[in-house]
PDB file of N, CA and C in Angstrom:
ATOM      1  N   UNK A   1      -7.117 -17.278  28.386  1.00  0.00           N
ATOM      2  CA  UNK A   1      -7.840 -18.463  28.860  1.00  0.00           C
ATOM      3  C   UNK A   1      -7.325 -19.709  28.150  1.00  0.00           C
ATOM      4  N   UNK A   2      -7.146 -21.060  28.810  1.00  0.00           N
ATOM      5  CA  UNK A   2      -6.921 -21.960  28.189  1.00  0.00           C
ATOM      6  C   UNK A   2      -7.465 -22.364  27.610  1.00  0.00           C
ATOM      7  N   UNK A   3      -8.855 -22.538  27.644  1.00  0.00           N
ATOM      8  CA  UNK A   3     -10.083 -23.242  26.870  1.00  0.00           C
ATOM      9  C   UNK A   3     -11.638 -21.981  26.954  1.00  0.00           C
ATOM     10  N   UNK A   4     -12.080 -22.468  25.686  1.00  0.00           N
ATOM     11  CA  UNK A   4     -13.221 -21.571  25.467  1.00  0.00           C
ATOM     12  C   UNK A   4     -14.564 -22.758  26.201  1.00  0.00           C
ATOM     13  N   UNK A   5     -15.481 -21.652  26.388  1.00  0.00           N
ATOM     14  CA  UNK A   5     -16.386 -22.477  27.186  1.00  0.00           C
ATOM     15  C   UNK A   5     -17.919 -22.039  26.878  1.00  0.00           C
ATOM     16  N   UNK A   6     -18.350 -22.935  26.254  1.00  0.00           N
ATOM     17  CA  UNK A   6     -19.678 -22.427  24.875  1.00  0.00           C
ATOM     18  C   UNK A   6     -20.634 -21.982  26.202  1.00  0.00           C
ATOM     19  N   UNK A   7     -21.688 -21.194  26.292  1.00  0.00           N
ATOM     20  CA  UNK A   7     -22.532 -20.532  26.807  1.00  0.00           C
ATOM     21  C   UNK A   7     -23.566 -22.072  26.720  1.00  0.00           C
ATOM     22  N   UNK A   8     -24.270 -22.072  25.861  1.00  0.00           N
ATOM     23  CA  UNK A   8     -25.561 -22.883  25.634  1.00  0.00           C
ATOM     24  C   UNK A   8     -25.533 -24.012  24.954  1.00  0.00           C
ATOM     25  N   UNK A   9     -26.071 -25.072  25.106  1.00  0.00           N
ATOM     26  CA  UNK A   9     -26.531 -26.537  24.547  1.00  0.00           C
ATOM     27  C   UNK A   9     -27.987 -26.375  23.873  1.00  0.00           C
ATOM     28  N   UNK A  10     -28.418 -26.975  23.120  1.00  0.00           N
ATOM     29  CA  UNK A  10     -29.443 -26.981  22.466  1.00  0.00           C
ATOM     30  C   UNK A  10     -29.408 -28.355  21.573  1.00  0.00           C
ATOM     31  N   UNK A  11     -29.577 -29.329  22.510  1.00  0.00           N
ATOM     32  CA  UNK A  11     -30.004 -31.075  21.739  1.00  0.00           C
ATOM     33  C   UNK A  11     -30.895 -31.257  21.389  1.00  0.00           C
ATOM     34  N   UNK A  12     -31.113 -30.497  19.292  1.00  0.00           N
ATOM     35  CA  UNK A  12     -32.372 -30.815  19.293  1.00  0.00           C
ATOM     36  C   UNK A  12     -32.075 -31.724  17.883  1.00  0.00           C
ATOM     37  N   UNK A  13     -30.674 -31.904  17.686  1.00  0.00           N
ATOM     38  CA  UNK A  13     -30.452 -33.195  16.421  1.00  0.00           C
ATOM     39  C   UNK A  13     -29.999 -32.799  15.168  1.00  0.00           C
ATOM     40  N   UNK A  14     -30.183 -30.676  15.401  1.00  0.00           N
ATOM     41  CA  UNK A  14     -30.006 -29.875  14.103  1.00  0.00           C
ATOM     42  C   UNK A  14     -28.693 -30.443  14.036  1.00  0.00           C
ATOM     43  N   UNK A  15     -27.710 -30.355  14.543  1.00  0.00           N
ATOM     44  CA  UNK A  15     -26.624 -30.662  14.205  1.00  0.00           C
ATOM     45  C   UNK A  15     -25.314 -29.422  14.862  1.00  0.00           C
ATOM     46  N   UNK A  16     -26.073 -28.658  15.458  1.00  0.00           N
ATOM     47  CA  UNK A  16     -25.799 -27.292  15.636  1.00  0.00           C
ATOM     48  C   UNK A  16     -26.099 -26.816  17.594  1.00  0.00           C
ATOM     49  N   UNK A  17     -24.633 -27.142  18.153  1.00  0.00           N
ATOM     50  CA  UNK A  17     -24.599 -26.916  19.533  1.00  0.00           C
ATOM     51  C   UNK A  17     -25.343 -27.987  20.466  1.00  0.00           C
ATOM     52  N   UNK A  18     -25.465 -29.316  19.498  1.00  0.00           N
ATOM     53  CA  UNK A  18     -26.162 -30.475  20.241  1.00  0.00           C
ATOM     54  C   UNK A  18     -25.390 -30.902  21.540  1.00  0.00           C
ATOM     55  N   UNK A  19     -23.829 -30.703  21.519  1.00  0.00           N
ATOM     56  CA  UNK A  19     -23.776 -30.988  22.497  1.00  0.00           C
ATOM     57  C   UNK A  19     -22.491 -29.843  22.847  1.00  0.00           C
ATOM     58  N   UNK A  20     -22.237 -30.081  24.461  1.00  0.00           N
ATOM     59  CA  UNK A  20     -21.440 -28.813  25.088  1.00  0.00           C
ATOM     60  C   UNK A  20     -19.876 -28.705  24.114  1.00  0.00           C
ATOM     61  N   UNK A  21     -19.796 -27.617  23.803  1.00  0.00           N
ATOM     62  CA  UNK A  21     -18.386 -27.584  23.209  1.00  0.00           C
ATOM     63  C   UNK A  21     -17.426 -26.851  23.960  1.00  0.00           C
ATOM     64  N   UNK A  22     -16.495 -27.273  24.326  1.00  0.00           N
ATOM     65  CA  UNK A  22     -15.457 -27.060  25.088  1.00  0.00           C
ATOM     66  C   UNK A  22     -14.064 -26.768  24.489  1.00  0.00           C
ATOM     67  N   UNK A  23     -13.729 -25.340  23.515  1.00  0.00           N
ATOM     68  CA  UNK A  23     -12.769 -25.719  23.035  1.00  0.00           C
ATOM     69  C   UNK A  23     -11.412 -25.722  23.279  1.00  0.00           C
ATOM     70  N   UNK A  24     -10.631 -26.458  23.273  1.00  0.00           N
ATOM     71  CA  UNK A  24      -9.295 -27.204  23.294  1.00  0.00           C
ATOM     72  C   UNK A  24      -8.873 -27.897  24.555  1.00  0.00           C
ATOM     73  N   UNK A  25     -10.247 -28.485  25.717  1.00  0.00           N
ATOM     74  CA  UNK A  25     -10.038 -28.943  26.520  1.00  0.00           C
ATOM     75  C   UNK A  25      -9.501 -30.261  26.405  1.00  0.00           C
ATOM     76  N   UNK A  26      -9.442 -30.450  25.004  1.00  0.00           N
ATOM     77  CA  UNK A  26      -8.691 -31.967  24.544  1.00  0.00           C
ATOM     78  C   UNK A  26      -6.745 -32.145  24.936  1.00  0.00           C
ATOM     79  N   UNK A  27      -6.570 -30.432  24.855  1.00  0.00           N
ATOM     80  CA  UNK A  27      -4.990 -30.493  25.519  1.00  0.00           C
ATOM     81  C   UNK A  27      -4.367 -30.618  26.338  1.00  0.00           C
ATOM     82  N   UNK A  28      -5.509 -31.114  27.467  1.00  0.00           N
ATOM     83  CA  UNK A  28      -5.320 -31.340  28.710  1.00  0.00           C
ATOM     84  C   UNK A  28      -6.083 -32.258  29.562  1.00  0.00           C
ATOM     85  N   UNK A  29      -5.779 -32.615  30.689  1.00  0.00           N
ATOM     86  CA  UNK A  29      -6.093 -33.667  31.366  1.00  0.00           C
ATOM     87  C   UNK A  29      -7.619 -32.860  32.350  1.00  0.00           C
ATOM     88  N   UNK A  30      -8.505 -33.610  31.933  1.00  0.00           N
ATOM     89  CA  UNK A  30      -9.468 -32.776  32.967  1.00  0.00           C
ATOM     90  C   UNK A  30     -10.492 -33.467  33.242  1.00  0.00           C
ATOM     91  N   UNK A  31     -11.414 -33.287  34.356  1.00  0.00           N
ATOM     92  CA  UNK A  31     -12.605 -33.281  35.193  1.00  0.00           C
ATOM     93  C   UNK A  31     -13.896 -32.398  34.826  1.00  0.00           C
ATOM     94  N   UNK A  32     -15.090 -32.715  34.394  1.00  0.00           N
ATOM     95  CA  UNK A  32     -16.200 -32.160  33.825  1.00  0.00           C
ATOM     96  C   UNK A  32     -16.902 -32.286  34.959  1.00  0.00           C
ATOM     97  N   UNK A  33     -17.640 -31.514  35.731  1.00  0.00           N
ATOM     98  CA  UNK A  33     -18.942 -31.715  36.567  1.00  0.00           C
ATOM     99  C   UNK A  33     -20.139 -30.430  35.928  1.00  0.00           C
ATOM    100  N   UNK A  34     -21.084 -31.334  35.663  1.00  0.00           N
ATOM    101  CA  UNK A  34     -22.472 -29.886  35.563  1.00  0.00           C
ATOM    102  C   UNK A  34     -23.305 -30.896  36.937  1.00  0.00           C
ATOM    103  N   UNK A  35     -24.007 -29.887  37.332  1.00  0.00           N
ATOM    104  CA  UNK A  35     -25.039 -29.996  38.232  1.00  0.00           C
ATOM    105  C   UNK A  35     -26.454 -29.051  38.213  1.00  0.00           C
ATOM    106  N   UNK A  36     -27.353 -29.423  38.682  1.00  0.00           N
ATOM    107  CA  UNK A  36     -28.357 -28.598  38.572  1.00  0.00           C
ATOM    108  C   UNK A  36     -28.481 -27.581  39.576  1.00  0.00           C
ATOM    109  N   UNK A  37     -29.627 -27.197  39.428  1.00  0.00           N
ATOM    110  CA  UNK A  37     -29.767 -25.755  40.402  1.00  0.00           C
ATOM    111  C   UNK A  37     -29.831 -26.028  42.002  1.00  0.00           C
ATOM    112  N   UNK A  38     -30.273 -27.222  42.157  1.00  0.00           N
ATOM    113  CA  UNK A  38     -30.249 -27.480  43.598  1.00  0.00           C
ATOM    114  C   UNK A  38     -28.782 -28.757  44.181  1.00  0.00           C
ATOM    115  N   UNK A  39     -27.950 -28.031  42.898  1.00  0.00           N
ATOM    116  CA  UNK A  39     -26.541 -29.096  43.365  1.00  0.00           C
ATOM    117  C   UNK A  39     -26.291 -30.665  43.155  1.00  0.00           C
ATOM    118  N   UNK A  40     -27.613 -31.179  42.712  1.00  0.00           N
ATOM    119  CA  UNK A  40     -27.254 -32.551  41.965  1.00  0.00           C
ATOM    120  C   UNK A  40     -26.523 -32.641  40.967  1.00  0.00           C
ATOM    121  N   UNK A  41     -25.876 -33.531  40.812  1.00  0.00           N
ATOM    122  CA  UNK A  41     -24.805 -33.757  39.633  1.00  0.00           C
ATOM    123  C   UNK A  41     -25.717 -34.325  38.717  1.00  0.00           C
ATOM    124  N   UNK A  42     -25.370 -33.765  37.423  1.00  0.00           N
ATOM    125  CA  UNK A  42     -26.394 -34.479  35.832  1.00  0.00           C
ATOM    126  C   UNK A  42     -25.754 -34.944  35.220  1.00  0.00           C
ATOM    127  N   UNK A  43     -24.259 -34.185  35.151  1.00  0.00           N
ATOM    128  CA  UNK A  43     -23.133 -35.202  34.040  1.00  0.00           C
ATOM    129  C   UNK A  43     -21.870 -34.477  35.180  1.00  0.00           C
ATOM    130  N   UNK A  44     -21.203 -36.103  34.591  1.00  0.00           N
ATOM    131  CA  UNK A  44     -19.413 -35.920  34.806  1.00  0.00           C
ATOM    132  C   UNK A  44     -19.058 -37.142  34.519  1.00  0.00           C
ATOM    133  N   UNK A  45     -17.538 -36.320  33.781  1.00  0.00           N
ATOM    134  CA  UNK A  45     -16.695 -37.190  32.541  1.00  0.00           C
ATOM    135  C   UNK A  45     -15.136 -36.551  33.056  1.00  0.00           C
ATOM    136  N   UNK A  46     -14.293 -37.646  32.761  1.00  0.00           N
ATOM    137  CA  UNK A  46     -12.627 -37.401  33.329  1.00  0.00           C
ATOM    138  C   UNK A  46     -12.428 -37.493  31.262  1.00  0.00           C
ATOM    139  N   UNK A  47     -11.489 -36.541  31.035  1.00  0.00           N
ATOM    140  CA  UNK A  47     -11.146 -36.385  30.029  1.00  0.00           C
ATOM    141  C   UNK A  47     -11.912 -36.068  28.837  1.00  0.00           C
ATOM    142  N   UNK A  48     -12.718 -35.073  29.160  1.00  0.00           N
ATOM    143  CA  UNK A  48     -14.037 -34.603  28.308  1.00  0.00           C
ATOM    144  C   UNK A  48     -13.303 -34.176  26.718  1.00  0.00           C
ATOM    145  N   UNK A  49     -13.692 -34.751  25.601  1.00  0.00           N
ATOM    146  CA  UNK A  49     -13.279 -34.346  24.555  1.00  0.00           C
ATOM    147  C   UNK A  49     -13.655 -33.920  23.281  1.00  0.00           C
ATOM    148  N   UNK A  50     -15.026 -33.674  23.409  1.00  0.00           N
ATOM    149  CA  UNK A  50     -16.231 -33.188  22.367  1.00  0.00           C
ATOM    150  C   UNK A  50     -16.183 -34.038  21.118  1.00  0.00           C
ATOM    151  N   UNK A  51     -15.616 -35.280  21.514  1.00  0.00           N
ATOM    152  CA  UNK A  51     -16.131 -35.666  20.583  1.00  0.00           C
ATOM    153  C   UNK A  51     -17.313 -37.271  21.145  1.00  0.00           C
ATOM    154  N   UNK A  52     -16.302 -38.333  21.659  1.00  0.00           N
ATOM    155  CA  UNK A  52     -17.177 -39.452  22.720  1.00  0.00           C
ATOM    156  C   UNK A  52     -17.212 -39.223  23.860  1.00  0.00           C
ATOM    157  N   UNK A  53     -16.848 -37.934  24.085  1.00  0.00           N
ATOM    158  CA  UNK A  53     -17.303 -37.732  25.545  1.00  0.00           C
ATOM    159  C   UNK A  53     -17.656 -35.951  25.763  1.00  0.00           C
ATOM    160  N   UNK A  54     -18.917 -36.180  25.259  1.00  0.00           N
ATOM    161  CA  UNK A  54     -19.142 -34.738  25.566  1.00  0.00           C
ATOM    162  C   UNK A  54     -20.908 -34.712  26.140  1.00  0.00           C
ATOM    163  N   UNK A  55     -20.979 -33.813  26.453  1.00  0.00           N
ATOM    164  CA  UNK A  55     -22.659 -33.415  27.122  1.00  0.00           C
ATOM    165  C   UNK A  55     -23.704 -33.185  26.134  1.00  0.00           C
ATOM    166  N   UNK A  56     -24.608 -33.971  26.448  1.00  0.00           N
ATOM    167  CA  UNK A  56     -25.190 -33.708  25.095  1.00  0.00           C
ATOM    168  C   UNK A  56     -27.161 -33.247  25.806  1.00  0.00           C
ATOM    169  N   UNK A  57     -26.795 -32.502  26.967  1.00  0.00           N
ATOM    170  CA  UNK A  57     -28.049 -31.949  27.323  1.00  0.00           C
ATOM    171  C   UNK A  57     -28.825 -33.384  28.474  1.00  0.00           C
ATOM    172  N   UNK A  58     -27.930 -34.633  28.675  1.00  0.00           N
ATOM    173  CA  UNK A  58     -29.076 -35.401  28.898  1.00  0.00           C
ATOM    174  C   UNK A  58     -28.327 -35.827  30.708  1.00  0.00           C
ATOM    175  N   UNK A  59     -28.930 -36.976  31.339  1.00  0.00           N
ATOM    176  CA  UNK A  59     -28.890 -37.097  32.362  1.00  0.00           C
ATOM    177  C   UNK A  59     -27.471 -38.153  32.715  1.00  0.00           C
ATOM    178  N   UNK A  60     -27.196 -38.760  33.321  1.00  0.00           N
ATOM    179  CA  UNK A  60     -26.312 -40.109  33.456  1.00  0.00           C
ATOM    180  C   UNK A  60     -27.125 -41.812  32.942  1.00  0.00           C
ATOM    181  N   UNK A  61     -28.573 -41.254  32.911  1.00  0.00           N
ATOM    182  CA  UNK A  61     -29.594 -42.375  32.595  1.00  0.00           C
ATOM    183  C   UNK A  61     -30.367 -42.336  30.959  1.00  0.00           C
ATOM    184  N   UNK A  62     -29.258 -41.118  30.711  1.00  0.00           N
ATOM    185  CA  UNK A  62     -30.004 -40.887  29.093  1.00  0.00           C
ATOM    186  C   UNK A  62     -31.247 -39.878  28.922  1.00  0.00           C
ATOM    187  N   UNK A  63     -31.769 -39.321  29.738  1.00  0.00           N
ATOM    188  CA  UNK A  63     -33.088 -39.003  29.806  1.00  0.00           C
ATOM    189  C   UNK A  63     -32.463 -37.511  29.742  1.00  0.00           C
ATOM    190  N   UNK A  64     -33.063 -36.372  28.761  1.00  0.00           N
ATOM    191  CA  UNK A  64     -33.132 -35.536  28.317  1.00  0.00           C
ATOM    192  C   UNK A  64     -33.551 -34.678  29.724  1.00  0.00           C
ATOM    193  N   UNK A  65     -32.489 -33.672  29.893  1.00  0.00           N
ATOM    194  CA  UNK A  65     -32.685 -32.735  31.118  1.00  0.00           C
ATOM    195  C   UNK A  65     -34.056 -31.446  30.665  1.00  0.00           C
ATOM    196  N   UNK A  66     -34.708 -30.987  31.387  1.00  0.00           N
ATOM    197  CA  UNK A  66     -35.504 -30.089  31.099  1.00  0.00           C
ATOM    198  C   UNK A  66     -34.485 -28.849  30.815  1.00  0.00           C
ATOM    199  N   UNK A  67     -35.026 -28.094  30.340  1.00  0.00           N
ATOM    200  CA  UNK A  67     -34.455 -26.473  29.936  1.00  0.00           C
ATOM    201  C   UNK A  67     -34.236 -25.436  30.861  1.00  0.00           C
ATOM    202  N   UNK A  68     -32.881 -24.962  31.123  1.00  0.00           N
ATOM    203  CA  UNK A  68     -32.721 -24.127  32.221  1.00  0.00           C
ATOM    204  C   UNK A  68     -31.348 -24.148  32.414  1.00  0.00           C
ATOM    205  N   UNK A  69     -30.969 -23.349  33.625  1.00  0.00           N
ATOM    206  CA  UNK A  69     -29.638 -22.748  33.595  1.00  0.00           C
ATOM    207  C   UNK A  69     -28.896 -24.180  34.307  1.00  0.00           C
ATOM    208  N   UNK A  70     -27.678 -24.545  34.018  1.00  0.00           N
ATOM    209  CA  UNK A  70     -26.654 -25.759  34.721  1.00  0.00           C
ATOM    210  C   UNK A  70     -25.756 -24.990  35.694  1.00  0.00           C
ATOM    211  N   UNK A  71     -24.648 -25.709  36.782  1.00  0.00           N
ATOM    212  CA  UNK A  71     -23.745 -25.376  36.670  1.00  0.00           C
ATOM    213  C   UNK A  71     -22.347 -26.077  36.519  1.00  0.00           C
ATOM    214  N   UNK A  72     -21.662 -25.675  36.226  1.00  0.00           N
ATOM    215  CA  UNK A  72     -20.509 -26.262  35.610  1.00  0.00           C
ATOM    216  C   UNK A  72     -19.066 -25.898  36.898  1.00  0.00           C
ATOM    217  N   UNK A  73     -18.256 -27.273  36.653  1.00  0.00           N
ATOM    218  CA  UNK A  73     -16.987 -26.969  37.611  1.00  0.00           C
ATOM    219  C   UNK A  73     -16.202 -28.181  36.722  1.00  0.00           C
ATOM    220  N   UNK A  74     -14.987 -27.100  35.887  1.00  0.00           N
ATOM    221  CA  UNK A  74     -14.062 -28.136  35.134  1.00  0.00           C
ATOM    222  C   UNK A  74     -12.709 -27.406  35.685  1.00  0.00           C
ATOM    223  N   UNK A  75     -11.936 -28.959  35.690  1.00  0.00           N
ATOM    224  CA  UNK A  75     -10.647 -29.129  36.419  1.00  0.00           C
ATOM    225  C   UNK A  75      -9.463 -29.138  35.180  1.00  0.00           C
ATOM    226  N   UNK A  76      -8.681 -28.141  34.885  1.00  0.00           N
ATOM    227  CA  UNK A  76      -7.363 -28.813  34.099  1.00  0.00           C
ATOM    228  C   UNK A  76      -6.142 -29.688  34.659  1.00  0.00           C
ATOM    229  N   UNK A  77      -5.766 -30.243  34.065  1.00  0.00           N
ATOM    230  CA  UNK A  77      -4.507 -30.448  35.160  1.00  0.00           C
ATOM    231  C   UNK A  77      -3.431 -31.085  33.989  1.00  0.00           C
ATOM    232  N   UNK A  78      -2.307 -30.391  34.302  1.00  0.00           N
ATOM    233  CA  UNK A  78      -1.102 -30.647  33.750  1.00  0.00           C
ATOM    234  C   UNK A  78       0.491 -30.619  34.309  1.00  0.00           C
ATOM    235  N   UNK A  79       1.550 -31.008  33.712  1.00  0.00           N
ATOM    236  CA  UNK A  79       2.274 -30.877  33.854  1.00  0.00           C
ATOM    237  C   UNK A  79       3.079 -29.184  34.514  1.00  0.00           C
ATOM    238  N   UNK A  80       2.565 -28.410  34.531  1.00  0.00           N
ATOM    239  CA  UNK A  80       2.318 -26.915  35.018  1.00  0.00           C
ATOM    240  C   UNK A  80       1.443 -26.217  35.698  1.00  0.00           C
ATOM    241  N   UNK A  81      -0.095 -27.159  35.296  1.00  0.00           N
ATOM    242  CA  UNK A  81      -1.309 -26.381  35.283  1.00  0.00           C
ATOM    243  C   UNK A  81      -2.372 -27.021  36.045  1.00  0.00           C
ATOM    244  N   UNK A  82      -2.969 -25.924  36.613  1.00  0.00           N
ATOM    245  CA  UNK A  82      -3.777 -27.187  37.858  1.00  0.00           C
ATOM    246  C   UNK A  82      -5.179 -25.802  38.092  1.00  0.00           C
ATOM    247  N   UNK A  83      -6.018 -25.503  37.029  1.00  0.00           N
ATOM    248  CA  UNK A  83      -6.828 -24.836  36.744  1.00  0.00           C
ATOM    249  C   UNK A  83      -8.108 -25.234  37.393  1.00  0.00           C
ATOM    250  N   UNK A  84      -8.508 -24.241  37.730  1.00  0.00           N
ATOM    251  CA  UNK A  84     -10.648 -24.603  38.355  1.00  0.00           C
ATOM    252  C   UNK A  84     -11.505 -23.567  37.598  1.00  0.00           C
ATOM    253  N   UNK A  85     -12.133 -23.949  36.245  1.00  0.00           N
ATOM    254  CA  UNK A  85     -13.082 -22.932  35.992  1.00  0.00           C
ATOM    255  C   UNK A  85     -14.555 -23.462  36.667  1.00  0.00           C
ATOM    256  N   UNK A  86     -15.283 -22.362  37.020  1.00  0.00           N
ATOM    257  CA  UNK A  86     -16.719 -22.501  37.516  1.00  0.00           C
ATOM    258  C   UNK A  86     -17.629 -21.509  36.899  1.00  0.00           C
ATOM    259  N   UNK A  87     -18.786 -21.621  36.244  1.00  0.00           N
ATOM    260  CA  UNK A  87     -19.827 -20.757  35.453  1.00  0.00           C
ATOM    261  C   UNK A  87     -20.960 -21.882  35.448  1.00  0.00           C
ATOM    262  N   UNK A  88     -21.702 -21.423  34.095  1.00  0.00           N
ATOM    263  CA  UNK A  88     -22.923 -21.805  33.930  1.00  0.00           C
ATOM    264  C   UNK A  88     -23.352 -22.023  32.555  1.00  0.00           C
ATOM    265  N   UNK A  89     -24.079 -22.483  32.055  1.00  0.00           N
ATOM    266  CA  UNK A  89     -24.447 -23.075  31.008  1.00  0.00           C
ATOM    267  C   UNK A  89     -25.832 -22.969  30.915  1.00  0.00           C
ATOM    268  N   UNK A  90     -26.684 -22.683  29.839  1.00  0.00           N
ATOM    269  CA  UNK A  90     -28.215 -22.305  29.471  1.00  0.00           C
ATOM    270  C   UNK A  90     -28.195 -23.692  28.613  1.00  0.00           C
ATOM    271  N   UNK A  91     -29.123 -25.036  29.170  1.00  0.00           N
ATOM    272  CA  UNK A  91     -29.527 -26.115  28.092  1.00  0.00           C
ATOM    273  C   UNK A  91     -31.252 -25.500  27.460  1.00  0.00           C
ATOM    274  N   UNK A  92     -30.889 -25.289  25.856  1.00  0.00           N
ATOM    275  CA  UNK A  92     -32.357 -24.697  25.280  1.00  0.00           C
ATOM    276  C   UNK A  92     -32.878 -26.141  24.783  1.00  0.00           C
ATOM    277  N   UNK A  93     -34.472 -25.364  24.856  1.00  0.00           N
ATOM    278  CA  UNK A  93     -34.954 -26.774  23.865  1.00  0.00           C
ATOM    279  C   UNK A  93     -35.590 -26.735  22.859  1.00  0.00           C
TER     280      UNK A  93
END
């Protein structure tokens, strides 16, 4: 796999999985979409990099999503590589 793709969020400030970690999606050029269960989009970011641009459980308006399963559709794209992962994500609270 090119990139690891953390299971769960939990924004509660511990310091610990506050926000989505995505690891080494920084080596590549990519597209973030989560959406909720009925297909609304909650977040999306072009060049997601865990550090100023990462998910941190909340909406596009700031407002803290309720607790429950997401889903996720991230795009790589490179000079070779033109990847579609799709899964899911558990935000705890």
């Amino acid at each position: 796999k090119l990139i690891e793709i953390s299971k769960a969020v939990t924004p509660d400030g511990n310091g610990i999985n506050d926000f989505w970690f995505l690891k080494n999606i920084e080596r590549y050029s990519n597209e973030v979409l989560i959406v909720d269960r009925w297909g609304n989009e909650v977040y999306s970011a072009a060049d997601y990099n865990n550090e100023n641009i990462a998910w941190n459980g909340r909406n596009a308006y700031g407002k803290v999503l309720p607790a429950g399963t997401y889903f996720y559709v991230i795009r790589l794209h490179g000079e070779k590589i033109n990847v579609v992962e799709k899964g899911f994500v558990e935000l705890v609270d």
